[in-house]
C-alpha atoms as a PDB file:
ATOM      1  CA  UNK A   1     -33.302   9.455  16.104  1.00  0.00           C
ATOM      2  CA  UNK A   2     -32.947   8.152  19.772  1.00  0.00           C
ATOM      3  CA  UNK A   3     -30.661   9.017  22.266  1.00  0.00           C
ATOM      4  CA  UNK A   4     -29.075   5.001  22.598  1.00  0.00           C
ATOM      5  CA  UNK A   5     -28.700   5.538  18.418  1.00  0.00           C
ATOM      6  CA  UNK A   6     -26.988   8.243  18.534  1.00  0.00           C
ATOM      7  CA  UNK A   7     -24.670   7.416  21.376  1.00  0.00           C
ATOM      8  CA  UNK A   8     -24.214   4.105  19.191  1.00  0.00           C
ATOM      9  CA  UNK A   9     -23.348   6.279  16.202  1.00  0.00           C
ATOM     10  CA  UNK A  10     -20.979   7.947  18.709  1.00  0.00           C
ATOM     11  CA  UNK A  11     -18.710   5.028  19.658  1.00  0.00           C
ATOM     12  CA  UNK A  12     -18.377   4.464  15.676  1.00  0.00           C
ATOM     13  CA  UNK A  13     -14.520   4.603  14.679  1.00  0.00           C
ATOM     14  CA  UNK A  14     -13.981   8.331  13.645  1.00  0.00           C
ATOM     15  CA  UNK A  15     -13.441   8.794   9.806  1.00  0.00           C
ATOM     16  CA  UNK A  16     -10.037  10.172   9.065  1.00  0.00           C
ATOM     17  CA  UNK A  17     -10.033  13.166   6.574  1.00  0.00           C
ATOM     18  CA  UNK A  18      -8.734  13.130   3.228  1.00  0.00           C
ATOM     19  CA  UNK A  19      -5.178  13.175   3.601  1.00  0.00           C
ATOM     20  CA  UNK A  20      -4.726  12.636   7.286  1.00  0.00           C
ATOM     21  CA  UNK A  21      -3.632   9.092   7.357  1.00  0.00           C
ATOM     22  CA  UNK A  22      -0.842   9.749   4.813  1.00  0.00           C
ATOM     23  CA  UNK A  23       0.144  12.877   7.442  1.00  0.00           C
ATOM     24  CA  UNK A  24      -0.011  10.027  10.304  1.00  0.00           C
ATOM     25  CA  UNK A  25       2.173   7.618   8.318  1.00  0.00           C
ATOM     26  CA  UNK A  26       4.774  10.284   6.806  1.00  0.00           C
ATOM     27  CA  UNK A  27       4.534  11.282  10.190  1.00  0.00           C
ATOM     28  CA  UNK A  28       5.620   7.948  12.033  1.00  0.00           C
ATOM     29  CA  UNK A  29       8.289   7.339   9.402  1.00  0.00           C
ATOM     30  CA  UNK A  30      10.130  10.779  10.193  1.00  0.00           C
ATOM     31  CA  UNK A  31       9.756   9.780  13.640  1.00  0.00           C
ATOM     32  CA  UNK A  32      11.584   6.899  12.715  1.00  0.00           C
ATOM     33  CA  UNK A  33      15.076   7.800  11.689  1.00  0.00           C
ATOM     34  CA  UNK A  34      15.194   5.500   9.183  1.00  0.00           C
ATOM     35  CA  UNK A  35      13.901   2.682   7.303  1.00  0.00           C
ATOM     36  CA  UNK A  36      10.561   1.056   8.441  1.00  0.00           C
ATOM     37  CA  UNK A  37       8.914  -1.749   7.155  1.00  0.00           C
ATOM     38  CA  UNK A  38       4.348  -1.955   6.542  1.00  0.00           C
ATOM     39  CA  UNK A  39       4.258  -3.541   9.441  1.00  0.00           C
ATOM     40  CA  UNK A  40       6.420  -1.089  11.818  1.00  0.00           C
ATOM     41  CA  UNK A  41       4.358   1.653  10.322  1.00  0.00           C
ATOM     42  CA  UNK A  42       0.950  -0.305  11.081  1.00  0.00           C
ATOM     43  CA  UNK A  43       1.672  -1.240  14.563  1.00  0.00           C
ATOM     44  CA  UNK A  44       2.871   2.553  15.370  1.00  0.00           C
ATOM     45  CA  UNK A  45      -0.418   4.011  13.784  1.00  0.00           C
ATOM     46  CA  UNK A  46      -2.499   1.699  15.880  1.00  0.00           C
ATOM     47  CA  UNK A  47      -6.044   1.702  15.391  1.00  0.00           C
ATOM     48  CA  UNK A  48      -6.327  -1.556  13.637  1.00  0.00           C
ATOM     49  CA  UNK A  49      -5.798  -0.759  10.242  1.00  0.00           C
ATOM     50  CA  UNK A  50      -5.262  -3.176   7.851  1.00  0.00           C
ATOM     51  CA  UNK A  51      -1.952  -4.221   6.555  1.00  0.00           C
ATOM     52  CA  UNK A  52      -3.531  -3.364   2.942  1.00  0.00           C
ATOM     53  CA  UNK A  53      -4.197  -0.152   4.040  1.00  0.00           C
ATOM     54  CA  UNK A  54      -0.951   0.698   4.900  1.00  0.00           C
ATOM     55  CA  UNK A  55       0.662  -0.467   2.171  1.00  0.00           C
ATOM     56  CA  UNK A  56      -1.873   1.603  -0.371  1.00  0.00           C
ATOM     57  CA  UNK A  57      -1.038   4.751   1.785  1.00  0.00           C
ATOM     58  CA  UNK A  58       2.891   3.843   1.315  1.00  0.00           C
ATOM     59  CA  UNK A  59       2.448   2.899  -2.225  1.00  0.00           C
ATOM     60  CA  UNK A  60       0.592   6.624  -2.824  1.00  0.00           C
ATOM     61  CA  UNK A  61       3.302   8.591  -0.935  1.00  0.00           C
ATOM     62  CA  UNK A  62       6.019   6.744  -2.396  1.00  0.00           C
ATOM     63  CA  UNK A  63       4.046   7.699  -6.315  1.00  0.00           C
ATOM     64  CA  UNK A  64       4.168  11.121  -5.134  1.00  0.00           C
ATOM     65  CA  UNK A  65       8.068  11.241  -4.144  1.00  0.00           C
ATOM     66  CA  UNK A  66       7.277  12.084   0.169  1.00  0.00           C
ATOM     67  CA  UNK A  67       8.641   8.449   0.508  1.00  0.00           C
ATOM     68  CA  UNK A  68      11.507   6.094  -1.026  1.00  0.00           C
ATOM     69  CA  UNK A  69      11.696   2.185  -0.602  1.00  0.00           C
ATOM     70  CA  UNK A  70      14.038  -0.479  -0.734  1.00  0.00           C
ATOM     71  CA  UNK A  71      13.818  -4.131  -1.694  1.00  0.00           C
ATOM     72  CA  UNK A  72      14.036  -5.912   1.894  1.00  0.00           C
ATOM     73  CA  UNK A  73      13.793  -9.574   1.044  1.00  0.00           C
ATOM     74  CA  UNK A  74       9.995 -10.250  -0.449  1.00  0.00           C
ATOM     75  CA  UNK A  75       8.898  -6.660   0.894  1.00  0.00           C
ATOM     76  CA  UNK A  76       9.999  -2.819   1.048  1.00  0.00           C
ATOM     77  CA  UNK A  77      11.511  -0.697   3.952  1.00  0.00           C
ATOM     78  CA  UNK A  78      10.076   2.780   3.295  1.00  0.00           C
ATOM     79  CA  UNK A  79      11.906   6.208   4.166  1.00  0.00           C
ATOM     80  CA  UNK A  80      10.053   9.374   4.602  1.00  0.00           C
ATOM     81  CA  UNK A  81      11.921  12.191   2.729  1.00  0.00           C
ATOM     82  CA  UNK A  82       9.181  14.360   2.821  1.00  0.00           C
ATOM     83  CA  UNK A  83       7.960  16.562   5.653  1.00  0.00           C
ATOM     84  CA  UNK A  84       4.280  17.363   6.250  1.00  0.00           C
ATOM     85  CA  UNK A  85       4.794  20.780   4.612  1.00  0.00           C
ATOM     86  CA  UNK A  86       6.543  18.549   1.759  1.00  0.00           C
ATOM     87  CA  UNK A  87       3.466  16.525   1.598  1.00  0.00           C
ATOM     88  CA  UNK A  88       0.785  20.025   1.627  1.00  0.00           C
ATOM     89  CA  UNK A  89       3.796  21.406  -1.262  1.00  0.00           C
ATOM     90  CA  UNK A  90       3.279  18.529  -3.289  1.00  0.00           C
ATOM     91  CA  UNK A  91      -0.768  18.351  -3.043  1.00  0.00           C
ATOM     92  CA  UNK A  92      -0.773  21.794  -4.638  1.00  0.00           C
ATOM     93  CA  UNK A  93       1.826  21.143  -7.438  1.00  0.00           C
ATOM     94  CA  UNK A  94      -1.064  18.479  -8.104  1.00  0.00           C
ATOM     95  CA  UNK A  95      -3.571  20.535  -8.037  1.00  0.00           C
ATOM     96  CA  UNK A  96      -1.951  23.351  -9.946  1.00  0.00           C
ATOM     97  CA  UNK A  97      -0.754  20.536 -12.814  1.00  0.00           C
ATOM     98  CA  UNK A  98      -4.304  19.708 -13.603  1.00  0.00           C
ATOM     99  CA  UNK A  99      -5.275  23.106 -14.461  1.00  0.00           C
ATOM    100  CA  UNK A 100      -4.691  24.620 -18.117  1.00  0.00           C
ATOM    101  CA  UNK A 101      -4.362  28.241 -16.949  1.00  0.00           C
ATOM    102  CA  UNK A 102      -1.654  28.057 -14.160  1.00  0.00           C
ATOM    103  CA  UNK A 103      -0.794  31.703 -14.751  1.00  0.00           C
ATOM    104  CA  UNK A 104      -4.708  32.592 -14.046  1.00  0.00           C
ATOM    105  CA  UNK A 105      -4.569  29.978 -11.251  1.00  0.00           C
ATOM    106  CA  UNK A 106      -1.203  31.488  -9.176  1.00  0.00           C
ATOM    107  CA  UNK A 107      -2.745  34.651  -9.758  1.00  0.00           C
ATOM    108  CA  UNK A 108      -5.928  33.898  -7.967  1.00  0.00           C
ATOM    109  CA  UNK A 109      -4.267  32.027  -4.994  1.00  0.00           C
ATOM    110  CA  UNK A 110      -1.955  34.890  -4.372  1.00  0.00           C
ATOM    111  CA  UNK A 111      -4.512  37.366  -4.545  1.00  0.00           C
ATOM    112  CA  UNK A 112      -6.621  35.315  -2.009  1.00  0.00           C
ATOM    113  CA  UNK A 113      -3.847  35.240   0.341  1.00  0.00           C
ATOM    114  CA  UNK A 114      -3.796  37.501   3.855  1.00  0.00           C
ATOM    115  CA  UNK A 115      -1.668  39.989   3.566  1.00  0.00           C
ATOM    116  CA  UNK A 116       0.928  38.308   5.993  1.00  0.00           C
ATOM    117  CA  UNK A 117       0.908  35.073   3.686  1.00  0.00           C
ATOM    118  CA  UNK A 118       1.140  37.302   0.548  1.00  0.00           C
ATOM    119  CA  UNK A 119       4.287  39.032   1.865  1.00  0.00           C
ATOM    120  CA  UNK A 120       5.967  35.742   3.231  1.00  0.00           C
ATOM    121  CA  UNK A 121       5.380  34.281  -0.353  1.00  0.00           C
ATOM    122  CA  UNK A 122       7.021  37.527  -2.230  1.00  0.00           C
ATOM    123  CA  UNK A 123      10.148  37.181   0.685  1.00  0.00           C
ATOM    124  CA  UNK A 124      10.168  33.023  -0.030  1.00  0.00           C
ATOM    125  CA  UNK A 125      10.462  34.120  -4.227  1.00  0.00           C
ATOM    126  CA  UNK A 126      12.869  37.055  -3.740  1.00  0.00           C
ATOM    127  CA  UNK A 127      15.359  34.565  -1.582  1.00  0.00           C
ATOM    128  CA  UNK A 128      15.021  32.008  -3.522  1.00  0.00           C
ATOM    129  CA  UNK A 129      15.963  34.690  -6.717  1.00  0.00           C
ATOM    130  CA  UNK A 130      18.673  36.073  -4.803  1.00  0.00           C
ATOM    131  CA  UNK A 131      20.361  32.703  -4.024  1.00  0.00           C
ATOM    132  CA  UNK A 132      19.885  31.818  -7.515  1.00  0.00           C
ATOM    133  CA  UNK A 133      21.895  34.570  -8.901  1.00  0.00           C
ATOM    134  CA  UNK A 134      24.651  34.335  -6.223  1.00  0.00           C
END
């Protein structure tokens, strides 16, 4: 490969990862305070991405409960009422529904957990027991 290709390859739009772009548009709808139509969230992301695009992304948050909508005339106005963490919470609950052993599967992720993240997943369960009994 020559130098000019891969300086050509270098000015090529940079591939998002999985999962960023509905970060970016959960992102820009908290940001927003309130209801935001496609087209709000499009022209904030920048970046020229299609209209389609943005609408899939809302469609897939809104599927997994991060977003709501409401009937605006012939479109939506979506509201983020997910965080990012939200978002990362319900990626696992996916992940965790799709396996048949969940027991074998909690097990494993807490035992692959640093210690700090271990302990400040045993404080998270004991508060949340301790409000539950109050």
């Amino acid at each position: 490969m020559t130098k000019d290709t891969r300086e050509g390859q270098d000015a090529s739009p940079r591939r998002r990862g999985q999962g960023e772009l509905e970060a970016q548009v959960l992102s820009a709808l908290r940001q927003a305070g309130g209801a935001r139509t496609a087209g709000w969230v499009r022209e904030r992301l920048g970046g020229g991405l299609a209209y389609t695009t943005v609408i899939t992304i809302l469609t897939r948050l809104h599927v997994k409960g991060a977003v709501s909508r409401e009937r605006a005339g012939r479109s939506f106005e979506w509201t983020a009422v997910a965080d990012e963490a939200g978002l990362a919470a319900l990626r696992m609950r996916k992940v965790l529904d799709g396996e048949a052993d969940r027991e074998a599967v909690l097990a494993s992720f807490v035992t692959g957990l640093p210690p700090h993240d271990e302990r400040l997943l045993r404080d998270l369960l004991a508060q949340d027991s301790e409000e539950g009994e109050g």
